[in-house]
N, C-alpha and C. Protein backbone atom coordinates (compact mmCIF):
# COMPACT_ATOMS: atom_id res chain seq x y z
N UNK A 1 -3.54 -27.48 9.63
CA UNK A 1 -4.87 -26.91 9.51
C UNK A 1 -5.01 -25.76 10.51
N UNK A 2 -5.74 -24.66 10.11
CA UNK A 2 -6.08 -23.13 10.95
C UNK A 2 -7.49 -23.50 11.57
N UNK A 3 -7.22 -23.30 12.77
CA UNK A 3 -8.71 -23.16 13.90
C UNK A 3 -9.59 -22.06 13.06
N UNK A 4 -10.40 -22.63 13.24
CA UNK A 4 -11.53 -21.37 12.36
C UNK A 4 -11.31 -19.81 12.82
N UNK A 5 -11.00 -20.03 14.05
CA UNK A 5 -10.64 -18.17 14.71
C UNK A 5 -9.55 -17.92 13.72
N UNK A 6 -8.19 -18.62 13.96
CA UNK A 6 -6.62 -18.14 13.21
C UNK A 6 -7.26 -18.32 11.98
N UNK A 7 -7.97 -18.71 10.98
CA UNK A 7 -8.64 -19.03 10.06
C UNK A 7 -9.48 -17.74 9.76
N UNK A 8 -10.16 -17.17 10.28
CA UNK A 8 -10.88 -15.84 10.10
C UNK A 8 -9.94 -14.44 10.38
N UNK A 9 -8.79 -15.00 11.17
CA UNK A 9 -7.74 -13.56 11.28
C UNK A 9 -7.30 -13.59 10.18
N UNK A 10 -6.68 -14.99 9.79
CA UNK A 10 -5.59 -14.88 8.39
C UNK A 10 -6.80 -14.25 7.34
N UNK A 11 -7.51 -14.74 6.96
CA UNK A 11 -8.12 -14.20 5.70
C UNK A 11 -8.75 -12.61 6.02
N UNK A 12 -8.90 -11.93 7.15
CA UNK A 12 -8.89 -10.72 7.19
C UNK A 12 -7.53 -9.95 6.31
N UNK A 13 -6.69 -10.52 7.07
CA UNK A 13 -5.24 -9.89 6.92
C UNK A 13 -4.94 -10.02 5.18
N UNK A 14 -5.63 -11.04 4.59
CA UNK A 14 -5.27 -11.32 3.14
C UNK A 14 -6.44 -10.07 2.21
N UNK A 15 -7.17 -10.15 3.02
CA UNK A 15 -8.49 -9.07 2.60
C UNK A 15 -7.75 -8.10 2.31
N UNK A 16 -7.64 -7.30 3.40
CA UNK A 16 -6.95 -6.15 4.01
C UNK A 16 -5.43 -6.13 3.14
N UNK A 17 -5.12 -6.99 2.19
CA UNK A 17 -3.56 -6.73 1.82
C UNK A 17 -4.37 -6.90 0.18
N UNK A 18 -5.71 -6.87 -0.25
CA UNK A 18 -6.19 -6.81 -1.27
C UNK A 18 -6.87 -5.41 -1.56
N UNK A 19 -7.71 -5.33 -0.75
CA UNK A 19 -7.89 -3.68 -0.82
C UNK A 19 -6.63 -2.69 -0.57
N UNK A 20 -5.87 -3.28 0.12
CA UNK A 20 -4.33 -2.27 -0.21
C UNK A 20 -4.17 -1.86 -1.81
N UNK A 21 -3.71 -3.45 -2.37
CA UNK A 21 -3.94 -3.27 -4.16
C UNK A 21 -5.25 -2.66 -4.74
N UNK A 22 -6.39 -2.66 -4.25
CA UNK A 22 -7.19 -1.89 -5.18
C UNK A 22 -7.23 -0.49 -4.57
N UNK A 23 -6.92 0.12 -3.66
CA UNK A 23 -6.86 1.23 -3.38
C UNK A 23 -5.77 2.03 -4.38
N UNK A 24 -4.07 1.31 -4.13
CA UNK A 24 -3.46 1.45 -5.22
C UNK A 24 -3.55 1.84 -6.29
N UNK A 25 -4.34 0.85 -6.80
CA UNK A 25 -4.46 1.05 -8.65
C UNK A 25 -5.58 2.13 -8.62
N UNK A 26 -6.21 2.43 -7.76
CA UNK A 26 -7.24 3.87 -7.48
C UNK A 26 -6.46 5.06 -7.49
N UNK A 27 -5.42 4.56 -6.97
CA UNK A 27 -4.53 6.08 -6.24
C UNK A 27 -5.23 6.67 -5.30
N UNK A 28 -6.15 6.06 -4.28
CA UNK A 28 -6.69 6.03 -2.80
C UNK A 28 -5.48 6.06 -1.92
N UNK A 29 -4.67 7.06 -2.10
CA UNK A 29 -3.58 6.51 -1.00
C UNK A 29 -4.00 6.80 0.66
N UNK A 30 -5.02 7.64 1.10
CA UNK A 30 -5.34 7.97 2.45
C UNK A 30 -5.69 6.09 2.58
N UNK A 31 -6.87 5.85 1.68
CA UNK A 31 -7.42 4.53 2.41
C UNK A 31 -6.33 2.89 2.47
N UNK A 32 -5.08 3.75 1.02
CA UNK A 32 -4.53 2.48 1.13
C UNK A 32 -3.63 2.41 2.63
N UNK A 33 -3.36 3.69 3.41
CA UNK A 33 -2.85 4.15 4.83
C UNK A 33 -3.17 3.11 5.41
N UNK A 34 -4.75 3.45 5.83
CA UNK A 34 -5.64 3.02 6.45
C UNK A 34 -5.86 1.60 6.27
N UNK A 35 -5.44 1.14 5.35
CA UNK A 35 -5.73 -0.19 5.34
C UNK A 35 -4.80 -1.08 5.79
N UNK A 36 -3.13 -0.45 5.90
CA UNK A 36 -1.94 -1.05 5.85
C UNK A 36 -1.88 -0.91 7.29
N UNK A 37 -2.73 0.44 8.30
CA UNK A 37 -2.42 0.00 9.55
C UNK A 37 -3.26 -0.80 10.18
N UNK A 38 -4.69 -1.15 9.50
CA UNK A 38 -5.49 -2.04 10.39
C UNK A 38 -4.34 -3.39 9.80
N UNK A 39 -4.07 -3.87 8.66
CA UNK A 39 -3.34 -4.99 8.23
C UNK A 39 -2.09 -5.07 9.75
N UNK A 40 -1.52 -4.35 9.60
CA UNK A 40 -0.59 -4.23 10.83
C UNK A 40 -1.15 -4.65 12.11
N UNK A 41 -1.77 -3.94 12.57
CA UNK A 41 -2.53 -4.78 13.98
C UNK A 41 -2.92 -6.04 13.86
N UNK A 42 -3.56 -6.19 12.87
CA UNK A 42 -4.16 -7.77 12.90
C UNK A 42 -2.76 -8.76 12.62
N UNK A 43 -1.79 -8.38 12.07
CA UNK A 43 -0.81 -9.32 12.05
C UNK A 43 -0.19 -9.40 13.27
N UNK A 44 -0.08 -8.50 13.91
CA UNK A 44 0.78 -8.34 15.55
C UNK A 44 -0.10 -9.48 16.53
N UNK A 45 -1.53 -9.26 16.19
CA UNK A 45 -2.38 -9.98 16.79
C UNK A 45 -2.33 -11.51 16.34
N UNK A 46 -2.61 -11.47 15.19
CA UNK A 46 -2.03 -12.89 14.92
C UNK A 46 -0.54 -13.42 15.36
N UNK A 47 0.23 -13.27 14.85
CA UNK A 47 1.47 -13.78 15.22
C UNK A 47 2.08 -13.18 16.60
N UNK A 48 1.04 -12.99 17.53
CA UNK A 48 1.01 -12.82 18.72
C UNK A 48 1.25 -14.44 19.60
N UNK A 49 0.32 -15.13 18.52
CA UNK A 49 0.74 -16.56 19.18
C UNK A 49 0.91 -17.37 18.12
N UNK A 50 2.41 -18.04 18.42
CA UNK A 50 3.77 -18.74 17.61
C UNK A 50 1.92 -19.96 16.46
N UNK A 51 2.73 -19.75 15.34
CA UNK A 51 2.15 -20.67 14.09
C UNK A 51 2.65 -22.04 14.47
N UNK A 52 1.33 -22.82 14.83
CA UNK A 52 1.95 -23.91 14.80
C UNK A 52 1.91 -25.19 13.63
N UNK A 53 2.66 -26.09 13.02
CA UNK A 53 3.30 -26.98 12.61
C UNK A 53 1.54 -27.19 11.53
N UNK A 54 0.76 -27.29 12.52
CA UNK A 54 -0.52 -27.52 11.39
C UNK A 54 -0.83 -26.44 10.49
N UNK A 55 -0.05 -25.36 10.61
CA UNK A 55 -0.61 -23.97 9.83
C UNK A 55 -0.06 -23.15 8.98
N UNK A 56 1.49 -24.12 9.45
CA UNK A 56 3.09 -23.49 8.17
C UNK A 56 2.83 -23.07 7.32
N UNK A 57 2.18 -24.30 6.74
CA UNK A 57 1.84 -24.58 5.19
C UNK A 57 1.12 -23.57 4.27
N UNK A 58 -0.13 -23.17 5.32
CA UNK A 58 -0.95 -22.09 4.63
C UNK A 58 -0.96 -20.44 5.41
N UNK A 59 0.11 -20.50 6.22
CA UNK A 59 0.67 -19.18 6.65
C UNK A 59 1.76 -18.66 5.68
N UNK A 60 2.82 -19.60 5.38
CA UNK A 60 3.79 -19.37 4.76
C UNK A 60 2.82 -19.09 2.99
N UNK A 61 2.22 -20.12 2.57
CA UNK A 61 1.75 -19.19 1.21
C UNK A 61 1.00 -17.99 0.76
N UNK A 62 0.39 -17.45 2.33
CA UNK A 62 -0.09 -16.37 2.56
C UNK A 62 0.58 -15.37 2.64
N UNK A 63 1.69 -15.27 3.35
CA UNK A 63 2.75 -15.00 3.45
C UNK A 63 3.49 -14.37 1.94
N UNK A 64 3.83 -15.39 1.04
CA UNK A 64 4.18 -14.98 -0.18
C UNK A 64 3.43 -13.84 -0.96
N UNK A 65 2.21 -14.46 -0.54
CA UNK A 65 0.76 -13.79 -1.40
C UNK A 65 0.78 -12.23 -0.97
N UNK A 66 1.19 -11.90 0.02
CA UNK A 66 1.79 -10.58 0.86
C UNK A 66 2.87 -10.19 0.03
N UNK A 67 3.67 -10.74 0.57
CA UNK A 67 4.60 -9.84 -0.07
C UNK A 67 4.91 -9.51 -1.72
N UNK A 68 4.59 -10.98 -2.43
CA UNK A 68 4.16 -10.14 -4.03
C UNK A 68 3.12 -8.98 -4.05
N UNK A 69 2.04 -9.17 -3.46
CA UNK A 69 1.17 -8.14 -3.73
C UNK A 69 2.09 -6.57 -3.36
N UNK A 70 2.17 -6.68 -1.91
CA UNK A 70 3.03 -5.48 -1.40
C UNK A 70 3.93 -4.74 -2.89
N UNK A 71 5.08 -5.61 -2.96
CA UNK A 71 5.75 -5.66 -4.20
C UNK A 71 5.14 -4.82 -5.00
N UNK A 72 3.56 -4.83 -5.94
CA UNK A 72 3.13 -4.60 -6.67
C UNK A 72 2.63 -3.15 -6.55
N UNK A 73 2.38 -3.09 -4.86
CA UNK A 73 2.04 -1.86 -4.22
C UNK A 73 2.99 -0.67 -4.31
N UNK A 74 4.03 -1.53 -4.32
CA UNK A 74 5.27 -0.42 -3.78
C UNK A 74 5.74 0.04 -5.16
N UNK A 75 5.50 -0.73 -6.24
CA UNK A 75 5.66 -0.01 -7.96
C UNK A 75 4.51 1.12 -8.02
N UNK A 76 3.08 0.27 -7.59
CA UNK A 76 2.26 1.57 -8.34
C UNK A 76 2.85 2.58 -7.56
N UNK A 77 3.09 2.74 -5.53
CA UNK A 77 3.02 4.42 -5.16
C UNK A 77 4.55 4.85 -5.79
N UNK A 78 5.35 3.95 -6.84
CA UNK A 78 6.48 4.84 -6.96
C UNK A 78 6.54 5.21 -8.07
N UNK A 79 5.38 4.81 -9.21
CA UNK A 79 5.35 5.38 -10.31
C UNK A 79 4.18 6.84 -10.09
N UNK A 80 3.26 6.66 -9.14
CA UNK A 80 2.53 7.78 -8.38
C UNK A 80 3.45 8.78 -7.95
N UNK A 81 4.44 8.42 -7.07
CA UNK A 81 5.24 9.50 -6.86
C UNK A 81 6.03 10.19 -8.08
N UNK A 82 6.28 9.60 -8.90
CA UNK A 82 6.92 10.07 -10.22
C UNK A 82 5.84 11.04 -10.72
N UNK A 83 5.04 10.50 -10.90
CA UNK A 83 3.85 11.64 -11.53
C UNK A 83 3.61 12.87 -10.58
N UNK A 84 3.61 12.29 -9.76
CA UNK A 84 3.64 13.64 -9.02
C UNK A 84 4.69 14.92 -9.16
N UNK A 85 5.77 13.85 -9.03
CA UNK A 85 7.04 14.60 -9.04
C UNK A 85 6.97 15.59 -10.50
N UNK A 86 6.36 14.92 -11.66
CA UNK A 86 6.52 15.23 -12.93
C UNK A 86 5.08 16.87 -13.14
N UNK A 87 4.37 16.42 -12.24
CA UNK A 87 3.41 17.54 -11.91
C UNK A 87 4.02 18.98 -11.46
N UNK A 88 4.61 18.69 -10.16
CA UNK A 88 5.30 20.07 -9.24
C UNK A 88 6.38 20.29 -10.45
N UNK A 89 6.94 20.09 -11.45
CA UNK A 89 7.86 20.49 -11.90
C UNK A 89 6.81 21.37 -13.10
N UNK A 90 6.64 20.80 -13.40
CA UNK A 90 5.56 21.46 -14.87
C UNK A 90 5.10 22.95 -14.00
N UNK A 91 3.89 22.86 -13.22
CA UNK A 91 3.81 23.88 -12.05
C UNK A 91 5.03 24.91 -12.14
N UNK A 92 6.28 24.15 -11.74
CA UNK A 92 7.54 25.35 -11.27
C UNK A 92 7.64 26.17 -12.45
N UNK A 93 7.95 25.28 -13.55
CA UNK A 93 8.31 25.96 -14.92
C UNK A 93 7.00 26.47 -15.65
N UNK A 94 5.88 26.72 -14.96
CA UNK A 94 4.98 27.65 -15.44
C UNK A 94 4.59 28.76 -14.58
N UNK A 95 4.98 28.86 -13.31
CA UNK A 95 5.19 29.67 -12.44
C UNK A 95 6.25 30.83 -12.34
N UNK A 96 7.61 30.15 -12.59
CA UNK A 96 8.86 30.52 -13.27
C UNK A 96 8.42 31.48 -14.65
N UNK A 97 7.61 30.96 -15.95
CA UNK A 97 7.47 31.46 -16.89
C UNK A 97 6.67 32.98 -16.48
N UNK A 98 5.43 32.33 -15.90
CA UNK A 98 4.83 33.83 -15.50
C UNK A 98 5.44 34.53 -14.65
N UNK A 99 6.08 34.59 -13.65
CA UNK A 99 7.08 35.09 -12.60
C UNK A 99 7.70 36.22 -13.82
N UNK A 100 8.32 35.30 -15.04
CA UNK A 100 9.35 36.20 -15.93
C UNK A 100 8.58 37.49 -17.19
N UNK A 101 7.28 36.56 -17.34
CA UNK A 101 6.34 37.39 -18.15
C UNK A 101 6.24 38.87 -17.60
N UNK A 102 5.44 38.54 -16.00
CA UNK A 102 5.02 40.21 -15.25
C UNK A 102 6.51 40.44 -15.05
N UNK A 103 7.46 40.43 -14.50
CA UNK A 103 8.37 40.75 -14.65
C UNK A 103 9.28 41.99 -16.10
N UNK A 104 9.04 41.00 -16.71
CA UNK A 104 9.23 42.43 -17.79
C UNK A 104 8.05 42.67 -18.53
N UNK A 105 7.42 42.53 -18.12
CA UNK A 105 5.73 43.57 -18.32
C UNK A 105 5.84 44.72 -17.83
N UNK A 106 6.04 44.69 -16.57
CA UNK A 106 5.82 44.93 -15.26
C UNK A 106 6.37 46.36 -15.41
């Protein structure tokens, strides 16, 4: 069992790794930043002092609940980065096109 304090850190930290995912699926990436470094402090802070034996249980499935989500995080910013990627290229090859238009206009 979690002392109501380690009990109010952990479920921050689970908060904070939920608005990560809805920032995500927003494509909020400044706030999903922002959210991954307050998540960071509060975990340093928590596991600042060793989990003990009463709290395995529901650290460790929290724990999981992290890192699938993360997981889920790390698909959307890499299909984000694809789009992006798929953006600056379109850009080049219409930049390129007009570059060649005035060019022999020109």
């Amino acid at each position: 069992m979690i002392s109501q304090v380690r009990d109010q850190q952990w479920r921050s930290i689970l908060n904070l790794t939920e608005k990560m995912l809805d920032a995500s699926n927003e494509e909020e990436w400044d706030a999903l930043v922002s959210f991954e470094a307050q998540r960071g402090k509060l975990l340093s802070v928590f596991f600042a002092k060793a989990v003990s034996l009463s709290e395995a249980q529901a650290i460790r499935n929290g724990i999981a609940e992290i890192m699938t989500t993360d997981k889920k995080i790390c698909g959307l910013s890499a299909s984000a980065h694809f789009k992006i990627g798929e953006k600056l290229n379109k850009l080049a090859t219409h930049k390129n096109a007009s570059s060649a238009y005035l060019k022999n206009t020109g």
